[in-house]
Protein backbone atom coordinates (compact mmCIF):
# COMPACT_ATOMS: atom_id res chain seq x y z
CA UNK A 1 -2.91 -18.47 -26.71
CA UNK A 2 -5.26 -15.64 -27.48
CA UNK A 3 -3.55 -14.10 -30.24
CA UNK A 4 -4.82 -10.49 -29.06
CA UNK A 5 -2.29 -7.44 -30.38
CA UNK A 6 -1.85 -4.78 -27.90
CA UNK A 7 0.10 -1.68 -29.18
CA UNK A 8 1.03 -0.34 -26.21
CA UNK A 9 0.68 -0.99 -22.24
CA UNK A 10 1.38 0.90 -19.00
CA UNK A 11 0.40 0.21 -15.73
CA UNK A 12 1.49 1.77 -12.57
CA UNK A 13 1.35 0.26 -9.05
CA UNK A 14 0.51 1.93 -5.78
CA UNK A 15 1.04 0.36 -2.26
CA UNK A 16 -0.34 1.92 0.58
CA UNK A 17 1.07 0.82 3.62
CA UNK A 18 1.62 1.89 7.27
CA UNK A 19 4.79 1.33 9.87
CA UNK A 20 4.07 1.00 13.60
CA UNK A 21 6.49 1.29 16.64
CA UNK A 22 10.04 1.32 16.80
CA UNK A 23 13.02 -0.42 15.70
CA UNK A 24 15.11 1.15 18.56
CA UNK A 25 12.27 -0.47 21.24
CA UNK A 26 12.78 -3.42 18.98
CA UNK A 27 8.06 -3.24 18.44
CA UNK A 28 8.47 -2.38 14.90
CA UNK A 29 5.65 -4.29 13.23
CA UNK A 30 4.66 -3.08 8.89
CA UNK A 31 1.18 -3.77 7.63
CA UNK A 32 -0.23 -3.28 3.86
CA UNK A 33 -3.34 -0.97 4.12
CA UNK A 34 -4.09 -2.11 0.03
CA UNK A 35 -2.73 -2.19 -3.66
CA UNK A 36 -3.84 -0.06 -6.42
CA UNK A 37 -3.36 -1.02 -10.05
CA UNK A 38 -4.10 1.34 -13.33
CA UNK A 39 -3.49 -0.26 -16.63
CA UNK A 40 -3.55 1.51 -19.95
CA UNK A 41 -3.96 -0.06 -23.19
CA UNK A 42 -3.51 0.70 -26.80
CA UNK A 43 -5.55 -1.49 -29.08
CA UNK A 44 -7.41 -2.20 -32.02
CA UNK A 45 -9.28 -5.31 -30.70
CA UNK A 46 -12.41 -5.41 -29.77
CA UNK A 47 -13.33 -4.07 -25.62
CA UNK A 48 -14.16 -7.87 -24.74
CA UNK A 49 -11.27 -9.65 -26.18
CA UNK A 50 -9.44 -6.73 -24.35
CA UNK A 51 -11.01 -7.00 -21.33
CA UNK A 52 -10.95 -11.09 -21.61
CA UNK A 53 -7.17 -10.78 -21.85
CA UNK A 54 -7.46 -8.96 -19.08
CA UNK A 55 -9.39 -11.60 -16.83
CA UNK A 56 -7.01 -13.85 -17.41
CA UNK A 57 -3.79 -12.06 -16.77
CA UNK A 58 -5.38 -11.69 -13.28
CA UNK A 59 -5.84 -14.74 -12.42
CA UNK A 60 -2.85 -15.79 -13.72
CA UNK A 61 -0.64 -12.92 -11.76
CA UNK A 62 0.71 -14.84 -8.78
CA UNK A 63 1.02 -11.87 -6.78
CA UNK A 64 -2.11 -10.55 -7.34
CA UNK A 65 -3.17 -14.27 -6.14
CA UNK A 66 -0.81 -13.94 -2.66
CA UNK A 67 -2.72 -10.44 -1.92
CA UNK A 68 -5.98 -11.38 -2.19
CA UNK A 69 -5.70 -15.31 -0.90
CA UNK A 70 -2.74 -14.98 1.98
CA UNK A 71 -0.74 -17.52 1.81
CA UNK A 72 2.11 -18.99 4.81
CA UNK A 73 5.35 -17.80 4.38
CA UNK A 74 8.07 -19.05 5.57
CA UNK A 75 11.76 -17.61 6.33
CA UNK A 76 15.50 -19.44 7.28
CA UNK A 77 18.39 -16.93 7.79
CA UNK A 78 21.94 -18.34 7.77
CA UNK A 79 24.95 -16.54 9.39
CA UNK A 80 28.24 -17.80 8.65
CA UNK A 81 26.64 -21.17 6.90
CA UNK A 82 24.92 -22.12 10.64
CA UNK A 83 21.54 -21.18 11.33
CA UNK A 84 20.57 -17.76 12.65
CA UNK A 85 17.85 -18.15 15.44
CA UNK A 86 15.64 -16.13 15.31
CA UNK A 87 14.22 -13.07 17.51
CA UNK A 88 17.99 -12.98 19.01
CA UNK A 89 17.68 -16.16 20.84
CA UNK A 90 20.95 -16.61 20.70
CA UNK A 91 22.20 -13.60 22.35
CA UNK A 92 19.98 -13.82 25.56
C-alpha cells in the first residue's frame, strides 16, 4: 500500500437526474443527466502523493467504473418463490 496519512476527508456527491412520463400511463422512463464529486482533504503529504492516492482510488471505485464504462445489468423478481414476469405479462 501507499502508506499516505490523510487527517481528514469529506466528499459530497451530487446526482443530477431527470424523470419522464407517467407511472399512472404506465411511460415512466428515469435517466442520469451526470455525477458530481468534491473531495476535501487534510494532509501533510506532499500534492503528488495526494493527488497519486487520488488516481488510484478512481480507478479503483467500481462505481465510478459502471458510470463512465456502462455495463449490462441484469434483473429477476420473484413473487411468492415463482418467477415474476415481467412488464405484467402475466396479467394480460
Amino acid at each position: 500500500m501507499l502508506k499516505i496519512k490523510v487527517d481528514h476527508a469529506r466528499v459530497n456527491v451530487t446526482a443530477s437526474y431527470r424523470v419522464r412520463g407517467s407511472v399512472l400511463r404506465g411511460d415512466i422512463q428515469a435517466e442520469m443527466i451526470g455525477v458530481e464529486t468534491r473531495l476535501a482533504l487534510d494532509s501533510q503529504e506532499p500534492p503528488e502523493r495526494i493527488a497519486r492516492l487520488v488516481e488510484l482510488a478512481e480507478r479503483g471505485c467500481f462505481i465510478m467504473s459502471a458510470l463512465q464504462n456502462p455495463v449490462s445489468v441484469t434483473s429477476t423478481v420473484a413473487l411468492n418463490g415463482e418467477a415474476l414476469p415481467k412488464g405484467g405479462e402475466a396479467s394480460k
